[in-house]
Protein backbone atom coordinates (compact mmCIF):
# COMPACT_ATOMS: atom_id res chain seq x y z
CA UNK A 1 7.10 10.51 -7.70
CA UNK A 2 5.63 7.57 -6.12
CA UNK A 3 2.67 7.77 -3.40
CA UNK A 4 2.14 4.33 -1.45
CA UNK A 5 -1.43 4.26 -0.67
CA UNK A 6 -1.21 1.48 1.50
CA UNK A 7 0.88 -0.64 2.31
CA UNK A 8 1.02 -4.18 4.80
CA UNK A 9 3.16 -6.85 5.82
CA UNK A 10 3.60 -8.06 2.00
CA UNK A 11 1.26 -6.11 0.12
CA UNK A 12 1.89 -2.40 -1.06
CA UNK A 13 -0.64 -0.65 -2.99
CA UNK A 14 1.08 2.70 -5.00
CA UNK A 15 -0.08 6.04 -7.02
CA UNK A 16 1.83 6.10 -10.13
CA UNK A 17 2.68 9.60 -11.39
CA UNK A 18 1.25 11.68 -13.96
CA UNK A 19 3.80 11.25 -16.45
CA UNK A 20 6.14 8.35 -16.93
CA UNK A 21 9.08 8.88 -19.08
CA UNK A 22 12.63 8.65 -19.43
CA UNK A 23 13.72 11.13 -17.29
CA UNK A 24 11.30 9.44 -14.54
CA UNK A 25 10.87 5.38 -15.13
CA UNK A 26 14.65 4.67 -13.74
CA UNK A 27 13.44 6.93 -10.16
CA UNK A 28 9.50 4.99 -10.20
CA UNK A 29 11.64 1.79 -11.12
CA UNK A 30 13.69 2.27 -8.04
CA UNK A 31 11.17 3.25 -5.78
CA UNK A 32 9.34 0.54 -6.51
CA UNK A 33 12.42 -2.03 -6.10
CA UNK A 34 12.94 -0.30 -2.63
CA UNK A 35 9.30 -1.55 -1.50
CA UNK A 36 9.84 -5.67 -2.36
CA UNK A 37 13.78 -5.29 -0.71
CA UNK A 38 11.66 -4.00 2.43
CA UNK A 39 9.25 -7.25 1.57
CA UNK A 40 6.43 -6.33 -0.62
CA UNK A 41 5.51 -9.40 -2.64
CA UNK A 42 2.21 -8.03 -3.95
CA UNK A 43 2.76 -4.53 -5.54
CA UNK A 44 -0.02 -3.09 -6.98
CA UNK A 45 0.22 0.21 -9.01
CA UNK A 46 -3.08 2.30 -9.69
CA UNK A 47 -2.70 4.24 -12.91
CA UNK A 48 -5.60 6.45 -12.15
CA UNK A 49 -3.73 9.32 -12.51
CA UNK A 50 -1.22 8.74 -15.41
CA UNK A 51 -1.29 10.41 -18.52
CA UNK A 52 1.68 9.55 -20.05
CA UNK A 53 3.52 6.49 -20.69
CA UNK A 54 6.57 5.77 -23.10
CA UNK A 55 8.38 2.92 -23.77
CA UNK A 56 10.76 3.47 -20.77
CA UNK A 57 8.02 3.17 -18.79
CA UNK A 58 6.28 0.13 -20.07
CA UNK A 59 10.20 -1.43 -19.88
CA UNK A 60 10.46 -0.78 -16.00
CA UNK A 61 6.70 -2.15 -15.52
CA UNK A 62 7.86 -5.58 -17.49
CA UNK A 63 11.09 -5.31 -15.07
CA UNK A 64 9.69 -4.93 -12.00
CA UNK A 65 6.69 -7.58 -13.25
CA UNK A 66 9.59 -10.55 -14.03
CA UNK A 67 11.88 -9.44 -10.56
CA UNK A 68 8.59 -9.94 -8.40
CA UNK A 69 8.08 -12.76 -10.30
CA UNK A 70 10.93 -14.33 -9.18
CA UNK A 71 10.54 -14.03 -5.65
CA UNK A 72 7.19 -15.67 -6.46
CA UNK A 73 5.38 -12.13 -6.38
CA UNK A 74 3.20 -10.39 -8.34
CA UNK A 75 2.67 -6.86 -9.81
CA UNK A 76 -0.77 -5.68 -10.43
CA UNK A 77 -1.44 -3.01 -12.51
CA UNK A 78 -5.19 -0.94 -11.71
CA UNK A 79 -7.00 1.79 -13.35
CA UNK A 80 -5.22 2.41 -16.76
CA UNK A 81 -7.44 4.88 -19.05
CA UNK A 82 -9.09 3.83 -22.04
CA UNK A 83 -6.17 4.42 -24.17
CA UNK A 84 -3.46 2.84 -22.25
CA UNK A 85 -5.66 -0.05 -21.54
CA UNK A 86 -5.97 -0.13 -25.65
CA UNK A 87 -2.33 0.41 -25.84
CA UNK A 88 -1.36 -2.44 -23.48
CA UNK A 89 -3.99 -4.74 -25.07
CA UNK A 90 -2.27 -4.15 -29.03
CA UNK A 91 0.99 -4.71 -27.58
CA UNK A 92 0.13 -8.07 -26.13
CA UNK A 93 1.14 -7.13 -22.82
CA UNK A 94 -2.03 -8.20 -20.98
CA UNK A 95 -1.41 -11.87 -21.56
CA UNK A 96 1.86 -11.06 -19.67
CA UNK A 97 0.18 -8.67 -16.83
CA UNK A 98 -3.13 -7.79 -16.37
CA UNK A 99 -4.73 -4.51 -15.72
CA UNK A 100 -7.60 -4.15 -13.16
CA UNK A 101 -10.43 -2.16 -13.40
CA UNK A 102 -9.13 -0.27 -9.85
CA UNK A 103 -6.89 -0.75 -6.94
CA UNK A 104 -9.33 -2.36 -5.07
CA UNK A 105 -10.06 -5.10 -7.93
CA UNK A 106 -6.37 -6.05 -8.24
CA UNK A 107 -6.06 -6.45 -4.56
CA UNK A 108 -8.93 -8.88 -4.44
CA UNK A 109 -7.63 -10.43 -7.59
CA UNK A 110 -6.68 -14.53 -7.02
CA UNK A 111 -3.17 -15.24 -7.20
CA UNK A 112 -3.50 -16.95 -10.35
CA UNK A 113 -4.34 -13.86 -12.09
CA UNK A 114 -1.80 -11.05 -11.01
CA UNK A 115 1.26 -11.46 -12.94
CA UNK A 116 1.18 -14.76 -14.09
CA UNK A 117 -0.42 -13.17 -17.35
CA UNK A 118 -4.28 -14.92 -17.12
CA UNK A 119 -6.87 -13.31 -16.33
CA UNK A 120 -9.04 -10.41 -18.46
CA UNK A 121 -7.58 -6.83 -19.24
CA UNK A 122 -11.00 -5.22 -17.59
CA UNK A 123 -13.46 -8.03 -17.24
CA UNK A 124 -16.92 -7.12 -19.25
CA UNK A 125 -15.09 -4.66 -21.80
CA UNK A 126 -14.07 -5.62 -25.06
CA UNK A 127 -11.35 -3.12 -26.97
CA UNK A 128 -12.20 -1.86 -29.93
């Protein structure tokens, strides 16, 4: 379900699947919590190739965003499409985790801005 890309002493940098929904968030969800117990304190997921996202899903992102969080962590979310970027934006869940133009952007993101909840959805683009 979950490719890791890339992954370093703390950081871990992940291919979400095509399809996130309830029969898949609880298996992402735990894949992911298996990479910060083996240390990962930066985890960031590129969306590049998702194309669907329910409600289950957006729950285990907001988990795994508040349980890195508390080990002083952050996740990063890259590459959502137009619409999910839309989506995230009307539910007001860029003000609690950003989404990066690509991988690469969230990995060079300053602390301050992964998952902490400042810092633009994709710099330079308004929604409409």
């Amino acid at each position: 379900m979950l490719t890791v890309r890339m992954q370093g002493e703390n950081t871990t940098v992940a291919q979400l699947p095509e399809e996130i929904d309830y029969d898949t968030a609880a298996l992402v969800g735990a894949q992911c919590e298996d990479l910060i117990r083996q240390g990962c304190a930066t985890l960031v997921l590129d969306a590049s190739r998702l194309v669907y996202l329910d409600s289950s899903g957006v729950s285990m992102l907001i988990a795994l965003s508040r349980i890195l969080d508390d080990r002083d962590g952050s996740l990063r979310l890259a590459a959502f499409n137009a619409h999910y970027r839309h989506v995230w934006r009307l539910l007001g869940l860029d003000t609690l985790l950003p989404v990066y133009p690509t991988a690469d952007a969230a990995l060079k993101a300053p602390a301050a801005q992964a998952g902490g909840g400042v810092g633009p959805l994709v710099p330079g683009h308004r929604m409409g």
